[in-house]
Protein backbone atom coordinates (compact mmCIF):
# COMPACT_ATOMS: atom_id res chain seq x y z
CA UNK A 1 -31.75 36.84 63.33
CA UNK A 2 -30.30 39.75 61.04
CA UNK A 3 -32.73 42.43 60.14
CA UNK A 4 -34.68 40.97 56.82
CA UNK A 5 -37.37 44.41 56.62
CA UNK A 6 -38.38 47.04 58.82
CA UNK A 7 -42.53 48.69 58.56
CA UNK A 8 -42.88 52.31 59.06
CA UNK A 9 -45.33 54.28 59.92
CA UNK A 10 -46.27 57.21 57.16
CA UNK A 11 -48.96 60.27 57.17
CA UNK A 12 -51.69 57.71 56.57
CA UNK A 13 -49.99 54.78 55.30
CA UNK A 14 -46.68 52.50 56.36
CA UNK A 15 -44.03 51.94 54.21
CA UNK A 16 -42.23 48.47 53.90
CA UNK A 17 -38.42 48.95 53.80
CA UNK A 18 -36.30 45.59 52.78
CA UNK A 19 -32.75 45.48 54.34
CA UNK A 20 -30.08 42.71 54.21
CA UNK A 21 -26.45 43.14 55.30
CA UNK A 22 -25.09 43.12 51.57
CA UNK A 23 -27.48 45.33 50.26
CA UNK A 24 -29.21 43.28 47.67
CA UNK A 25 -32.12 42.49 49.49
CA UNK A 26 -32.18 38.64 48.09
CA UNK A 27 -35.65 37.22 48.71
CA UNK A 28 -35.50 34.03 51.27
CA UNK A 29 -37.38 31.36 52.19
CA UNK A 30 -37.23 33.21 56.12
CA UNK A 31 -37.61 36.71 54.56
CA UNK A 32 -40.37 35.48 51.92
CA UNK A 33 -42.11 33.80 55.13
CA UNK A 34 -41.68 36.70 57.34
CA UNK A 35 -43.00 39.05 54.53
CA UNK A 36 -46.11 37.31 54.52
CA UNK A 37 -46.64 37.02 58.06
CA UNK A 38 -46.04 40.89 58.40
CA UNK A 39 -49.18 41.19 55.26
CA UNK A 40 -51.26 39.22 57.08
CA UNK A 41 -50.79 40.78 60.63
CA UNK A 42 -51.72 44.11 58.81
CA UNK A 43 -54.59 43.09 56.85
CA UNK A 44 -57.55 43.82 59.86
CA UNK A 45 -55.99 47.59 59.75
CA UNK A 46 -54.97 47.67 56.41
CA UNK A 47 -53.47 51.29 55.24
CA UNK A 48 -51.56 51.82 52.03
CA UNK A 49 -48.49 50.53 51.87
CA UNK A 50 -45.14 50.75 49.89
CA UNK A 51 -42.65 48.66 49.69
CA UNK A 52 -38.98 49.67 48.94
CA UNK A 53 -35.49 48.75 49.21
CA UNK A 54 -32.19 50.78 48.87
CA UNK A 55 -30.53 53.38 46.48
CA UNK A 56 -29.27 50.27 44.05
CA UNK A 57 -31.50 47.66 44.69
CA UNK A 58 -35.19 46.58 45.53
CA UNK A 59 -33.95 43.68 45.29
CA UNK A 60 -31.93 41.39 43.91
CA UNK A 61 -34.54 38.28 43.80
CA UNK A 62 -34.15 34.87 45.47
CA UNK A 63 -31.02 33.66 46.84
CA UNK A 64 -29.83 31.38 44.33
CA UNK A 65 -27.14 29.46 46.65
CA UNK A 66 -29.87 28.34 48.90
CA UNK A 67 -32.32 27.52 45.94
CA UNK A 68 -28.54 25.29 44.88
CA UNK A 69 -29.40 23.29 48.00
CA UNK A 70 -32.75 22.72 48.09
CA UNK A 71 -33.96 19.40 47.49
CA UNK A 72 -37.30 18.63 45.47
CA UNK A 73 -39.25 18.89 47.96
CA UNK A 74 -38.10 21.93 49.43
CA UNK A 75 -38.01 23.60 46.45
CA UNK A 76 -41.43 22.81 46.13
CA UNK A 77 -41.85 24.48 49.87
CA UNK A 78 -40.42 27.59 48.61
CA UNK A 79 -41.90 28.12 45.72
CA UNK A 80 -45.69 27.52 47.70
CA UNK A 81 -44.06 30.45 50.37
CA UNK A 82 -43.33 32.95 47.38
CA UNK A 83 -46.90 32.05 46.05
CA UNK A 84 -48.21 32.91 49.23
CA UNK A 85 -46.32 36.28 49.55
CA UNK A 86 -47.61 37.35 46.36
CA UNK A 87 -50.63 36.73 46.74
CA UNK A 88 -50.55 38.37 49.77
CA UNK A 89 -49.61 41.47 48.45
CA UNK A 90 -52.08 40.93 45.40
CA UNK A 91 -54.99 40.66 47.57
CA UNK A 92 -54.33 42.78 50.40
CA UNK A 93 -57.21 45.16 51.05
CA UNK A 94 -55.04 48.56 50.37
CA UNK A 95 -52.94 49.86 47.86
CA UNK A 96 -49.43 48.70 47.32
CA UNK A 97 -46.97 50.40 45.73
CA UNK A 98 -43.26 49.21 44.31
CA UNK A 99 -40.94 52.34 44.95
CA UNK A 100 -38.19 51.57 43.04
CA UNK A 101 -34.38 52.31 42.58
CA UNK A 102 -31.80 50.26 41.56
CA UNK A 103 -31.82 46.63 40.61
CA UNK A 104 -35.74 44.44 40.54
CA UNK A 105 -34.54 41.36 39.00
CA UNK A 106 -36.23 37.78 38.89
CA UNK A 107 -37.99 36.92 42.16
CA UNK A 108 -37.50 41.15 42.98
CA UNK A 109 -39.45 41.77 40.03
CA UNK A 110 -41.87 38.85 41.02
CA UNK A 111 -42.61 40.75 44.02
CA UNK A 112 -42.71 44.33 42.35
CA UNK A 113 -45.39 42.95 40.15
CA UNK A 114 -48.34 41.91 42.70
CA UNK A 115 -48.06 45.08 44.15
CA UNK A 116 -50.68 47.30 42.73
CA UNK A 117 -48.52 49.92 41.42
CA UNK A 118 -44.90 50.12 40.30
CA UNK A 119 -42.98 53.80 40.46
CA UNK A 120 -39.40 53.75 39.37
CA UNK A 121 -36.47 55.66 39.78
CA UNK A 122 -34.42 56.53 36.93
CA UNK A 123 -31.63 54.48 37.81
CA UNK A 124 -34.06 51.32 38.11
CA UNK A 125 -33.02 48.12 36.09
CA UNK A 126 -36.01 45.37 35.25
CA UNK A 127 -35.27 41.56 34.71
CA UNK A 128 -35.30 37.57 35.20
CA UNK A 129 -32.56 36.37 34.45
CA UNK A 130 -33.47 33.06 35.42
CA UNK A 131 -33.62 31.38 32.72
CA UNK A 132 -29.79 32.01 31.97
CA UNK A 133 -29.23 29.91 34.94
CA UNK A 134 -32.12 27.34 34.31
CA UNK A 135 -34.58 28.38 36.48
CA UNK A 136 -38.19 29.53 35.88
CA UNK A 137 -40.25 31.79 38.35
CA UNK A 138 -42.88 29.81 40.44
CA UNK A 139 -44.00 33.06 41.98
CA UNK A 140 -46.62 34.26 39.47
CA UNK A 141 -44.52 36.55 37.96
CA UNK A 142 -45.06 33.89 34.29
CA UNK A 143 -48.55 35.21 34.84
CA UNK A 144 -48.35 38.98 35.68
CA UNK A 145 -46.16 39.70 33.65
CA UNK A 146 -47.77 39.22 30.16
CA UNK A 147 -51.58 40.67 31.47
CA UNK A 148 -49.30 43.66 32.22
CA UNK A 149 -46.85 44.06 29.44
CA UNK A 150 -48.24 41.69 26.77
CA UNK A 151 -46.79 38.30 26.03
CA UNK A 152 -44.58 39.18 23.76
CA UNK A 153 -42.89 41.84 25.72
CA UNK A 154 -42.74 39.29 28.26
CA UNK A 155 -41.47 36.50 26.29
CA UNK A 156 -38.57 38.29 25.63
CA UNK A 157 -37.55 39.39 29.23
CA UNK A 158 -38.38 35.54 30.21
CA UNK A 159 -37.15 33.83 27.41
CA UNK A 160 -34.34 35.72 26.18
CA UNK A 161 -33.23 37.36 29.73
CA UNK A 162 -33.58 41.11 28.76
CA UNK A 163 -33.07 43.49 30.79
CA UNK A 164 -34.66 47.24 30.89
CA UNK A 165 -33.94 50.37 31.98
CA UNK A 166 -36.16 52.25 33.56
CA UNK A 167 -37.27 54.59 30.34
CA UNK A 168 -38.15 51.41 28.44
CA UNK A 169 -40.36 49.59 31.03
CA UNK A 170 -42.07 52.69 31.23
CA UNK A 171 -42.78 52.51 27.38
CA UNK A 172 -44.12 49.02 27.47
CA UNK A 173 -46.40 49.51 30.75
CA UNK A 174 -44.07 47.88 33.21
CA UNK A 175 -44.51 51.13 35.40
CA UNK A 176 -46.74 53.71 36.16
CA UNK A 177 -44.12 56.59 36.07
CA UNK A 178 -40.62 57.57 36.57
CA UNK A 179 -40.00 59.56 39.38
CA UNK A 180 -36.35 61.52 40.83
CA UNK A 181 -37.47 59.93 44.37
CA UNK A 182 -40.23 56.85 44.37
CA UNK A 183 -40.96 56.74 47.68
CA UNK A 184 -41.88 60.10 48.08
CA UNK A 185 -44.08 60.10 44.58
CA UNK A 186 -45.82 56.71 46.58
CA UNK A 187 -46.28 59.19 49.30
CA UNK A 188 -47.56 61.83 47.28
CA UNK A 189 -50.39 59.98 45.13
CA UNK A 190 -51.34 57.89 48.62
CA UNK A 191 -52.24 61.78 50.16
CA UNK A 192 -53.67 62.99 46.76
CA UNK A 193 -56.19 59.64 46.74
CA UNK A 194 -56.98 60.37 50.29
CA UNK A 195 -58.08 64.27 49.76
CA UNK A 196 -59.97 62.63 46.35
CA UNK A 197 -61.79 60.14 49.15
CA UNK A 198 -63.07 63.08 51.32
């Protein structure tokens, strides 16, 4: 099985790296299952955790040529797995952060927004396109998007497809912050809350 994510160890947290062989880190039914398995494992020793992807994507959502195949019922299947990957990362007992650079469109953006916090890169690019191709998130991200953003902020990357840049989804409350390197600002406010803690 090809490499889907890899978990590393930090000063006092573990970061969550996803990795595909094209680089766009599409979200799978075996990677959106593994991802939750991997959440769950971690949740007796829960430590911070953020997740992150490469230089021009987090990722590029779900695959859309196996969502082409699926069948009713398996559709059904994956959308239940995504539900359970978000809320795994909703719920899970430590903070999450999004680092991200690059591209965090549809189900990518899905999974950006249960995590707990969302740092961005200036290069970063925000969307769901899915609606341009028919399709509508089942992953909660209909629901997360407008508490965080308003609806109609949200309406109009839904409905309409919009896309932002990394400037304007700070603006609207997409993001916390903008940061040269996201992983390392993740880093940095994870050891700043644990000094606050002591």
């Amino acid at each position: 099985m090809p490499t889907q994510f890899q978990i590393n160890d930090g000063d006092g947290y573990r970061d969550l790296r996803l990795i595909s062989e094209d680089g766009t880190n599409r979200l799978t039914l075996e990677l959106v299952r593994n991802l939750a398995d991997a959440l769950l494992e971690m949740w007796a020793d829960a430590k911070p955790l953020i997740v992150h992807g490469n230089e021009r994507f987090f990722s590029a959502g779900a695959d859309l040529s196996e969502i082409q195949a699926l069948n009713a019922s398996e559709a059904f299947a994956f959308a239940k797995a995504g539900q359970r990957l978000m809320s795994a990362i909703a719920q899970f007992p430590a903070p999450v952060y999004a680092a991200i650079r690059g591209y965090c469109m549809g189900g990518g953006l899905d999974l950006a927004l249960a995590c707990h916090r969302r740092i961005a890169a200036p290069n970063a690019v925000f969307g769901h396109r899915g609606v341009a191709l028919g399709l509508v998130t089942g992953w909660g991200g209909t629901q997360r998007l407008p508490r965080l953003v308003g609806k109609s902020c949200a309406l109009a990357m839904f409905v309409a497809a919009e896309k932002l840049h990394a400037q304007q989804a700070r603006t609207i409350g997409l993001i916390d912050t903008i940061a040269e390197d996201p992983l390392t600002e993740a880093s940095r406010r994870i050891q700043l809350a644990s000094i606050e803690l002591c």
